[in-house]
N, C-alpha and C. Protein backbone atom coordinates (compact mmCIF):
# COMPACT_ATOMS: atom_id res chain seq x y z
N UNK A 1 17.96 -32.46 -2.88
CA UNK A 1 17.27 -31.22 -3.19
C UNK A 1 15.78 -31.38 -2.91
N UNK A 2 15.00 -30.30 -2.11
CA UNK A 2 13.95 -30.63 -2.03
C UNK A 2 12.82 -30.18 -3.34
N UNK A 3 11.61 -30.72 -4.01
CA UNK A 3 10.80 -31.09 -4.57
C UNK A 3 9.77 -29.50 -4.25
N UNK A 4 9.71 -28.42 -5.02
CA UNK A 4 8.94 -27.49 -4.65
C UNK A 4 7.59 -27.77 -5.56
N UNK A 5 6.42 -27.32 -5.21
CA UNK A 5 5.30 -27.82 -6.14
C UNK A 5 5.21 -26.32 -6.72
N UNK A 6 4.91 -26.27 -7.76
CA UNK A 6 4.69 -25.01 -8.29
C UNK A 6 3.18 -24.48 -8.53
N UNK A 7 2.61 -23.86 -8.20
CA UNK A 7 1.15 -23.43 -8.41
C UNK A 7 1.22 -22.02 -9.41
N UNK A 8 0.43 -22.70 -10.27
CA UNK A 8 0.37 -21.46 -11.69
C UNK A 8 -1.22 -20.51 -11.13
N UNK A 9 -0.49 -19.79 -10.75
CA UNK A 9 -1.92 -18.36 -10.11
C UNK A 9 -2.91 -17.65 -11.64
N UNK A 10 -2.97 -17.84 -12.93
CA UNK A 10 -3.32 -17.48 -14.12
C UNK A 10 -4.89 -17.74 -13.82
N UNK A 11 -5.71 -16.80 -13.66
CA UNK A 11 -6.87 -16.78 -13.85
C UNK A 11 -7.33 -18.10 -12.77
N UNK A 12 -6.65 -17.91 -11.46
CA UNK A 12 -7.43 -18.39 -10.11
C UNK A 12 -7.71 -17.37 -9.30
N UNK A 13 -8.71 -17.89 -8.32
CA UNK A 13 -9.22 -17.03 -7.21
C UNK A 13 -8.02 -16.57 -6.07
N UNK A 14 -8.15 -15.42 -5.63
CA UNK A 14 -6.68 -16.12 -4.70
C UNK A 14 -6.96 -16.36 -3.68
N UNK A 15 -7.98 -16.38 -3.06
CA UNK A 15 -8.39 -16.86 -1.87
C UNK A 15 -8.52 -18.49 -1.44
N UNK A 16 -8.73 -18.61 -2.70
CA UNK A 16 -9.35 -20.14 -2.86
C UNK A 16 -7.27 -20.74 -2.86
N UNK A 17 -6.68 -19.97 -3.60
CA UNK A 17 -5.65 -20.64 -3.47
C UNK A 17 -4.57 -20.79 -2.63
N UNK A 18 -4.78 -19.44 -1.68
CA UNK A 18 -3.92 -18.78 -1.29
C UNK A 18 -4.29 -19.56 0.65
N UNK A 19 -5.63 -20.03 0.82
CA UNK A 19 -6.11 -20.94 2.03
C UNK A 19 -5.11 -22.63 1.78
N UNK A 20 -5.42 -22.88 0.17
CA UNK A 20 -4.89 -24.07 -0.02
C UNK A 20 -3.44 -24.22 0.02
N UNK A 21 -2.65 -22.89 -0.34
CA UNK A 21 -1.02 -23.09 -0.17
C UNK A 21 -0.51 -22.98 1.20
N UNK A 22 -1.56 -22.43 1.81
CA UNK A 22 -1.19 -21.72 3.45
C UNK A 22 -1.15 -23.40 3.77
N UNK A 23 -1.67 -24.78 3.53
CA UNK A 23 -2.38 -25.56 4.46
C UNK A 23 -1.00 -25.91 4.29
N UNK A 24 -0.79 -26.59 2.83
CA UNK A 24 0.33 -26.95 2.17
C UNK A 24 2.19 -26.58 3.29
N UNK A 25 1.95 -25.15 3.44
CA UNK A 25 3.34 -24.72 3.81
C UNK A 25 3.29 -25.27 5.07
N UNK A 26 1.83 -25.07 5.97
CA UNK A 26 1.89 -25.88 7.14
C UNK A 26 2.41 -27.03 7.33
N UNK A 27 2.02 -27.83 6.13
CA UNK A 27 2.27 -29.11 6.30
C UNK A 27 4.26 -29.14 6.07
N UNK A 28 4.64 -28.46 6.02
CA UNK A 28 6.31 -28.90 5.46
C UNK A 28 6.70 -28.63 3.96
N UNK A 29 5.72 -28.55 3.30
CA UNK A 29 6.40 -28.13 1.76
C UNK A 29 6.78 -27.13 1.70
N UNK A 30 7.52 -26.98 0.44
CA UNK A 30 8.12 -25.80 -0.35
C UNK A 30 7.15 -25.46 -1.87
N UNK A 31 6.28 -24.20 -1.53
CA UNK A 31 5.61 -23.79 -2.83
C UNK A 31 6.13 -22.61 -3.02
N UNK A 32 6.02 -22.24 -4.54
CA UNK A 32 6.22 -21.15 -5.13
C UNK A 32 4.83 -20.78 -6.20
N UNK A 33 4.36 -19.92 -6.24
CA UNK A 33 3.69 -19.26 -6.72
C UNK A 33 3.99 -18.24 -8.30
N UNK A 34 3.89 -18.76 -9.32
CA UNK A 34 3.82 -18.38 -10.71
C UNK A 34 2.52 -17.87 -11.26
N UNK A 35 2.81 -16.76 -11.98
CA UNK A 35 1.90 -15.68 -12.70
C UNK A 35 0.96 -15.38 -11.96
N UNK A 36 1.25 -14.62 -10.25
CA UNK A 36 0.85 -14.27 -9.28
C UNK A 36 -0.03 -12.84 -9.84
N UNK A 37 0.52 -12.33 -10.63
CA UNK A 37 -0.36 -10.50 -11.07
C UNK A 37 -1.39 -11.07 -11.77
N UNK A 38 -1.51 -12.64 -11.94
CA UNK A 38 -2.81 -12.64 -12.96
C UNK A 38 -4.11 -13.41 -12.23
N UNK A 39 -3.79 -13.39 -10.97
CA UNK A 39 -4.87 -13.85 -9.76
C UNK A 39 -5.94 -13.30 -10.11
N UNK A 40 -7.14 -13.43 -9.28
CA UNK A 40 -8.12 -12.01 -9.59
C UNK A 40 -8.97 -12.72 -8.07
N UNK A 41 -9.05 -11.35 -7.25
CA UNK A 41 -10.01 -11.00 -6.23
C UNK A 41 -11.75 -10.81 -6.90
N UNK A 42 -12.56 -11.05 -5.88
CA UNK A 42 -13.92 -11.08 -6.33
C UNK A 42 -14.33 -9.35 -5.69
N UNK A 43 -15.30 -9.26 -6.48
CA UNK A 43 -15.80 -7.52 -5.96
C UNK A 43 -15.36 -7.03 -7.27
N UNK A 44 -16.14 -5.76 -6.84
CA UNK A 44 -16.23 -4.30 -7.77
C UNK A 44 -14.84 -3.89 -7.36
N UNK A 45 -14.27 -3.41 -8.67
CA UNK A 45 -13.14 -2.41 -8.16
C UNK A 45 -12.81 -1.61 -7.43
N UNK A 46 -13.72 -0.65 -7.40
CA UNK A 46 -13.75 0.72 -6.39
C UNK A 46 -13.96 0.28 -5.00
N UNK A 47 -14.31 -0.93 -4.85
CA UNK A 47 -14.97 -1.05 -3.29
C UNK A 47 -13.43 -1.78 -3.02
N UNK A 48 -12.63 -2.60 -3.92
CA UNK A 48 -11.60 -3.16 -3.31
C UNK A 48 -10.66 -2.23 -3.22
N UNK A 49 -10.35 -1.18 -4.55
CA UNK A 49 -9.52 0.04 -3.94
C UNK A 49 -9.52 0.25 -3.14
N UNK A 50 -11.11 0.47 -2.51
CA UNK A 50 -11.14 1.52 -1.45
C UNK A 50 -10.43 0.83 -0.31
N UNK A 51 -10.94 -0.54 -0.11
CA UNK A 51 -10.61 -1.29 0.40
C UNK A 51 -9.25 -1.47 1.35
N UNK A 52 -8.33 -1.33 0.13
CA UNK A 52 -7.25 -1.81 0.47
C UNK A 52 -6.21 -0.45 0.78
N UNK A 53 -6.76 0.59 -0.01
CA UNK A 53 -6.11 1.92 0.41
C UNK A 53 -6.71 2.37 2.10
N UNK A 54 -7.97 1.89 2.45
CA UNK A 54 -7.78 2.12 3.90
C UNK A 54 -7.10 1.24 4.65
N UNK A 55 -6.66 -0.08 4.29
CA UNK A 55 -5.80 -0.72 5.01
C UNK A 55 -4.39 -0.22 5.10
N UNK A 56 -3.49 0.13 3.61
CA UNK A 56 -2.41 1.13 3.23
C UNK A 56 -2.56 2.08 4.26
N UNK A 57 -3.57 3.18 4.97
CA UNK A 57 -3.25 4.10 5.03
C UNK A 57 -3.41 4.17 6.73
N UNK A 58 -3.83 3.19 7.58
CA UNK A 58 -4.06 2.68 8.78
C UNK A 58 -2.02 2.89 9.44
N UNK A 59 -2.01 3.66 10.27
CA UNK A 59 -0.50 3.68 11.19
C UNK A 59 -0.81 4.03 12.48
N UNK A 60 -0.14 3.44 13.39
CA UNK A 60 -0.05 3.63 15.01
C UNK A 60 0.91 5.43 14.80
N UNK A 61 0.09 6.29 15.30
CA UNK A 61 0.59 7.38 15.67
C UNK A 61 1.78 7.34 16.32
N UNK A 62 1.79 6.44 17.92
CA UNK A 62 2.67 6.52 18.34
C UNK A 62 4.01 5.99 18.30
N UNK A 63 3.92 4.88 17.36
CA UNK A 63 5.25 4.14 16.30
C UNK A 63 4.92 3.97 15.34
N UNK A 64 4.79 4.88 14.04
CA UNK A 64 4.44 4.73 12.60
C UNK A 64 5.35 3.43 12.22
N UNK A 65 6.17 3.37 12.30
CA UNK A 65 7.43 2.54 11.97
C UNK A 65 6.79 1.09 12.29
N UNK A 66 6.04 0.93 13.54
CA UNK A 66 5.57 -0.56 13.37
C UNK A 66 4.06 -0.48 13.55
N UNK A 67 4.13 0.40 12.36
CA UNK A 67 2.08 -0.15 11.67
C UNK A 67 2.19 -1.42 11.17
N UNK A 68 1.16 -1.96 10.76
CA UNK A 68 1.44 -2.92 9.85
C UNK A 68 1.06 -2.36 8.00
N UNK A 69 2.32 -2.65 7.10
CA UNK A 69 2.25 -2.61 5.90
C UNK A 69 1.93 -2.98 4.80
N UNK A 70 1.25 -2.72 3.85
CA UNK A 70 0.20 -3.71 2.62
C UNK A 70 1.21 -3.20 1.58
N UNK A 71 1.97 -4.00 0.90
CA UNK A 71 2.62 -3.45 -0.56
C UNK A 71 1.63 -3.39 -1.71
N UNK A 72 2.23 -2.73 -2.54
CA UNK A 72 1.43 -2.51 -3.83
C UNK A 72 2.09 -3.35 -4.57
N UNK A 73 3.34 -4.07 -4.63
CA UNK A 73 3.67 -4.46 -5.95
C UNK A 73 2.90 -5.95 -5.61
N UNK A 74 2.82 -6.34 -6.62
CA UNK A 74 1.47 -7.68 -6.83
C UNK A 74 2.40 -9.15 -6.23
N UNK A 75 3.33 -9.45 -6.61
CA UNK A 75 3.87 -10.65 -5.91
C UNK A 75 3.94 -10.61 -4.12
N UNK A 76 4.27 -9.39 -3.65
CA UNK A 76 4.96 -8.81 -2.50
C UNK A 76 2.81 -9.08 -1.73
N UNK A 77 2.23 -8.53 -2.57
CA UNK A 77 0.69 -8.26 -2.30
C UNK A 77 -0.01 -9.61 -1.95
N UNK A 78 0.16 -10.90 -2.96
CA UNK A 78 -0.43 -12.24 -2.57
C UNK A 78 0.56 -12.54 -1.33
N UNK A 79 1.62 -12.62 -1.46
CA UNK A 79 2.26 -12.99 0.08
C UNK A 79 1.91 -12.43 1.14
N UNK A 80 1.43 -10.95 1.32
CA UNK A 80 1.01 -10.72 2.30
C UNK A 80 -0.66 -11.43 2.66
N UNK A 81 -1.29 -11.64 1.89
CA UNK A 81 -2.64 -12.07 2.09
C UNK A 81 -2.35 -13.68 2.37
N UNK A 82 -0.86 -14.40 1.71
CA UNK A 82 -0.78 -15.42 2.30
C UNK A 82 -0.46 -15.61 4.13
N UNK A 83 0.43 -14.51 4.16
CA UNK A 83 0.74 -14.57 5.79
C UNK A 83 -0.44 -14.38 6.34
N UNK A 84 -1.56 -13.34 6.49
CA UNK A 84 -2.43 -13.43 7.14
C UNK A 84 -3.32 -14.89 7.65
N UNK A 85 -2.64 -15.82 6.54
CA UNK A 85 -3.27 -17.44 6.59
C UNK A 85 -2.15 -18.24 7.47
N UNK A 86 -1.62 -17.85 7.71
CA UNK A 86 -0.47 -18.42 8.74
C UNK A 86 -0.17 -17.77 10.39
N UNK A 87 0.08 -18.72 11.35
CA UNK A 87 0.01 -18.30 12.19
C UNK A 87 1.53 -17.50 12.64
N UNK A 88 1.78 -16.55 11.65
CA UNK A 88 2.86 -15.64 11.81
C UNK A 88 3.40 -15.46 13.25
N UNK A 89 2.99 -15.15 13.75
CA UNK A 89 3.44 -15.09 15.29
C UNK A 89 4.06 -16.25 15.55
N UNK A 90 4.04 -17.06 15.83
CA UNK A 90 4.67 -18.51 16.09
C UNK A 90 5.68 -19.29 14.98
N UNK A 91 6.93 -19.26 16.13
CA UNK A 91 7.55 -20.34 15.06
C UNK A 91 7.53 -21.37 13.75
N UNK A 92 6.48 -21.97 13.91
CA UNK A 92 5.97 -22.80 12.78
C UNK A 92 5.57 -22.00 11.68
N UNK A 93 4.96 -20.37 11.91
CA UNK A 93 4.17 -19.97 11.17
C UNK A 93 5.33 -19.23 10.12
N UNK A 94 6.38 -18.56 11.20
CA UNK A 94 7.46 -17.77 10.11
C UNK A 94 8.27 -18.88 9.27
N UNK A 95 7.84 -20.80 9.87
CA UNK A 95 9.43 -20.88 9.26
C UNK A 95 8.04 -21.83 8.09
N UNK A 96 7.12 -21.54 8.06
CA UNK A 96 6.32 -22.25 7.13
C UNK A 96 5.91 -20.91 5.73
N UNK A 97 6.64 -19.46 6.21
CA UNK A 97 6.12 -18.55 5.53
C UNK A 97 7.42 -18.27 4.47
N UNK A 98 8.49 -18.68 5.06
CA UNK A 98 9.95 -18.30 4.51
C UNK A 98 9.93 -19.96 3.44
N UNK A 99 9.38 -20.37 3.57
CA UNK A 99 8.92 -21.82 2.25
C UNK A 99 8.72 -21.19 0.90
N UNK A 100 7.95 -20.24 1.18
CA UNK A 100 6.90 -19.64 0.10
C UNK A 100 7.92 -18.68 -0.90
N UNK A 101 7.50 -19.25 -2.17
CA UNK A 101 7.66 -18.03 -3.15
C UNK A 101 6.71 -17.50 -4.01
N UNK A 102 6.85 -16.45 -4.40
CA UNK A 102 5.87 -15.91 -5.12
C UNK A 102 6.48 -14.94 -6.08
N UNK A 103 5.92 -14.84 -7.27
CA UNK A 103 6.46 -14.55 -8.62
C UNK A 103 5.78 -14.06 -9.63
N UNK A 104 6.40 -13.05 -10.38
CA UNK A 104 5.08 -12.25 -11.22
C UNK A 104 5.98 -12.61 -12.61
N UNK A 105 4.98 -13.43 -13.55
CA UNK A 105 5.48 -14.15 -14.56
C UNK A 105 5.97 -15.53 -13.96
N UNK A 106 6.61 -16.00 -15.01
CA UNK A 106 7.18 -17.41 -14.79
C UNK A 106 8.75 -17.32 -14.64
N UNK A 107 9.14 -17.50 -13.81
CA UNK A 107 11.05 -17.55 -14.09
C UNK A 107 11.85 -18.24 -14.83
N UNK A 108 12.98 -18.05 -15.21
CA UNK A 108 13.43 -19.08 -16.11
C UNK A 108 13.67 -20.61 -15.32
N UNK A 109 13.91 -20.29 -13.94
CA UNK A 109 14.07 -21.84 -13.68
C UNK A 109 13.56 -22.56 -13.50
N UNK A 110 11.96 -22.05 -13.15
CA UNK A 110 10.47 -22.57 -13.07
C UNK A 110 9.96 -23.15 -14.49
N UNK A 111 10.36 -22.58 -15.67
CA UNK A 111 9.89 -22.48 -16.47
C UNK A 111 9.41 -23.62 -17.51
N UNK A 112 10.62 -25.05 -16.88
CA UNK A 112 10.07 -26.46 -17.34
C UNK A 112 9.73 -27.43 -16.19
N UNK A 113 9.31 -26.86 -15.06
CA UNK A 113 8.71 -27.19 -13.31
C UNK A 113 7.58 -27.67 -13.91
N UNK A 114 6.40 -28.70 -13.26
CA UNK A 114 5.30 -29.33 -14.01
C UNK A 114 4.64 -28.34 -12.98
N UNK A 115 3.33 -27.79 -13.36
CA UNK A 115 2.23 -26.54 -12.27
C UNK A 115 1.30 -26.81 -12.25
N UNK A 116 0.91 -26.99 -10.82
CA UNK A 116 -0.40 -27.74 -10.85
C UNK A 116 -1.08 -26.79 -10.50
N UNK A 117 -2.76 -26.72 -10.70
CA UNK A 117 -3.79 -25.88 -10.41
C UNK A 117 -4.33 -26.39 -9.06
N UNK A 118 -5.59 -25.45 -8.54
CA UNK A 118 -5.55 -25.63 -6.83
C UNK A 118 -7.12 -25.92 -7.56
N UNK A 119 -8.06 -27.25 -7.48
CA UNK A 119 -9.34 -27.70 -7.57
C UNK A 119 -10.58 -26.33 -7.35
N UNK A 120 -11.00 -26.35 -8.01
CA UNK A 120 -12.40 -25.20 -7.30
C UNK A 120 -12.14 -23.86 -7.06
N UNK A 121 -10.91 -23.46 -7.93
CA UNK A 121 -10.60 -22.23 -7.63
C UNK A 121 -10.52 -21.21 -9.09
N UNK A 122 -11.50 -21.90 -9.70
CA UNK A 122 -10.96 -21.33 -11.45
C UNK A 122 -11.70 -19.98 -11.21
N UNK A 123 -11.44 -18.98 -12.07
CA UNK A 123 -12.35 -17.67 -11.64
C UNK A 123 -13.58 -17.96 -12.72
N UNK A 124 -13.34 -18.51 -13.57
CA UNK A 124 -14.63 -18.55 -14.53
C UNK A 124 -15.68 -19.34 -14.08
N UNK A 125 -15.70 -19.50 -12.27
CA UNK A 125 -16.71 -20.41 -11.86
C UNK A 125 -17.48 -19.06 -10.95
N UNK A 126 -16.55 -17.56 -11.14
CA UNK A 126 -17.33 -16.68 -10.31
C UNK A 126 -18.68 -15.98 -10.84
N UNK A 127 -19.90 -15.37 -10.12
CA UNK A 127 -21.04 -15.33 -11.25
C UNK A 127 -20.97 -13.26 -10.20
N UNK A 128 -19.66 -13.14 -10.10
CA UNK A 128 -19.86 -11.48 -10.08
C UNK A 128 -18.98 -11.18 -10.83
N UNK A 129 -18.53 -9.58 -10.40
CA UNK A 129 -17.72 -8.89 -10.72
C UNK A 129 -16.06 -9.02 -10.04
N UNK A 130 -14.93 -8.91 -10.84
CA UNK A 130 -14.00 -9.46 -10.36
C UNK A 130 -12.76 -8.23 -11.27
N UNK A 131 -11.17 -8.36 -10.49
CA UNK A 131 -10.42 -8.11 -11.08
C UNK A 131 -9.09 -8.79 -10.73
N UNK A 132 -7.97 -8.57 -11.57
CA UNK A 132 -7.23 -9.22 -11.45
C UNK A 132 -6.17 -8.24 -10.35
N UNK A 133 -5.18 -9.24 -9.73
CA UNK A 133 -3.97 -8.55 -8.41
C UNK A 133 -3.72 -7.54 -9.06
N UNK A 134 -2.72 -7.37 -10.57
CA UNK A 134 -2.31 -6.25 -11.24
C UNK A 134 -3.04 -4.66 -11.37
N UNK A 135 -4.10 -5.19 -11.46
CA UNK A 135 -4.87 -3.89 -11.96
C UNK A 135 -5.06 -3.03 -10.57
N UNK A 136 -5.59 -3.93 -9.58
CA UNK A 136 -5.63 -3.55 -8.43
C UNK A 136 -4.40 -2.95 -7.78
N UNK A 137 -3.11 -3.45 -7.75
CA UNK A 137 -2.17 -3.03 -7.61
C UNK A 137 -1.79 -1.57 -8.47
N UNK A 138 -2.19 -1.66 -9.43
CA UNK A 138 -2.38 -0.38 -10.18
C UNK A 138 -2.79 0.86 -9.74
N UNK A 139 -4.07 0.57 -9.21
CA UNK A 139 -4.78 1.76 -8.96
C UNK A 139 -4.75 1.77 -7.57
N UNK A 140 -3.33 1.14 -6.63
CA UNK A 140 -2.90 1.37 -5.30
C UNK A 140 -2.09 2.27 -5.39
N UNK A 141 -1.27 2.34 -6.81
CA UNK A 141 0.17 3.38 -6.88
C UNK A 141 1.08 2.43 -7.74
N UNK A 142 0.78 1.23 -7.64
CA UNK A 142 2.50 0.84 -8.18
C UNK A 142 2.58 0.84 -9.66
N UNK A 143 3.42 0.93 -10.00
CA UNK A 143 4.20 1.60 -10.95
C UNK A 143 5.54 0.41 -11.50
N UNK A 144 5.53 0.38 -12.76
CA UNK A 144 6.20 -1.53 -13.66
C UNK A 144 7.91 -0.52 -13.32
């Protein structure tokens, strides 16, 4: 059975973590991602709303069907910001992306897994304004 490392997302950056799991999947592991809705992005709210609802709302006229898509629900949401860290297009990149899990709360089978934190990524080292995936996901539309 292979050895997945578990990374507890609770009040980390996700950028900071989400560069460090990308390197990780490159390399051959299997990570999963726990208490993913409690990440928190840096910025003012309104500017990341805005943010991310013009990315949401971006479609090729002439094949809506293959725009590219931003979910609102918060686990579905760090994975996509993880793929952008992977070289998706290429073999290595899909079979290093299908490694990855990601999870809002802790699961029961995770739940006695040892979770390690990602160095330099605590949010209480940020000196702005910040919110967490959930809330943001919130005020995208999604709905518990």
């Amino acid at each position: 059975m292979v050895r997945m490392k578990v990374v507890d997302g609770k009040n980390m950056i996700l950028g900071r973590v989400a560069s460090a799991v990308a390197k990780r999947l490159l390399l051959g592991e299997d990570v999963a991602i726990v208490n993913a809705e409690q990440m928190v992005l840096s910025g003012d709210i309104p500017y990341l709303v805005g943010k991310y609802q013009k990315r949401r709302s971006l479609k090729n006229k002439a094949t809506p069907e293959n725009s590219p898509s931003w979910p609102r629900r918060p686990d579905l949401f760090v994975r996509r910001i993880i793929r952008g860290m992977l070289p998706f297009d290429k073999p290595s990149g899909r079979a290093a992306f299908r490694r990855l899990r990601v999870y809002v709360g802790v699961p029961s089978e995770l739940a006695s897994a040892e979770r390690m934190k990602v160095p330099g990524a605590e949010a209480e080292k940020l000196d702005c304004k910040y919110c967490s995936v959930e809330s943001l996901c919130e005020k995208l539309g999604f709905k518990r």
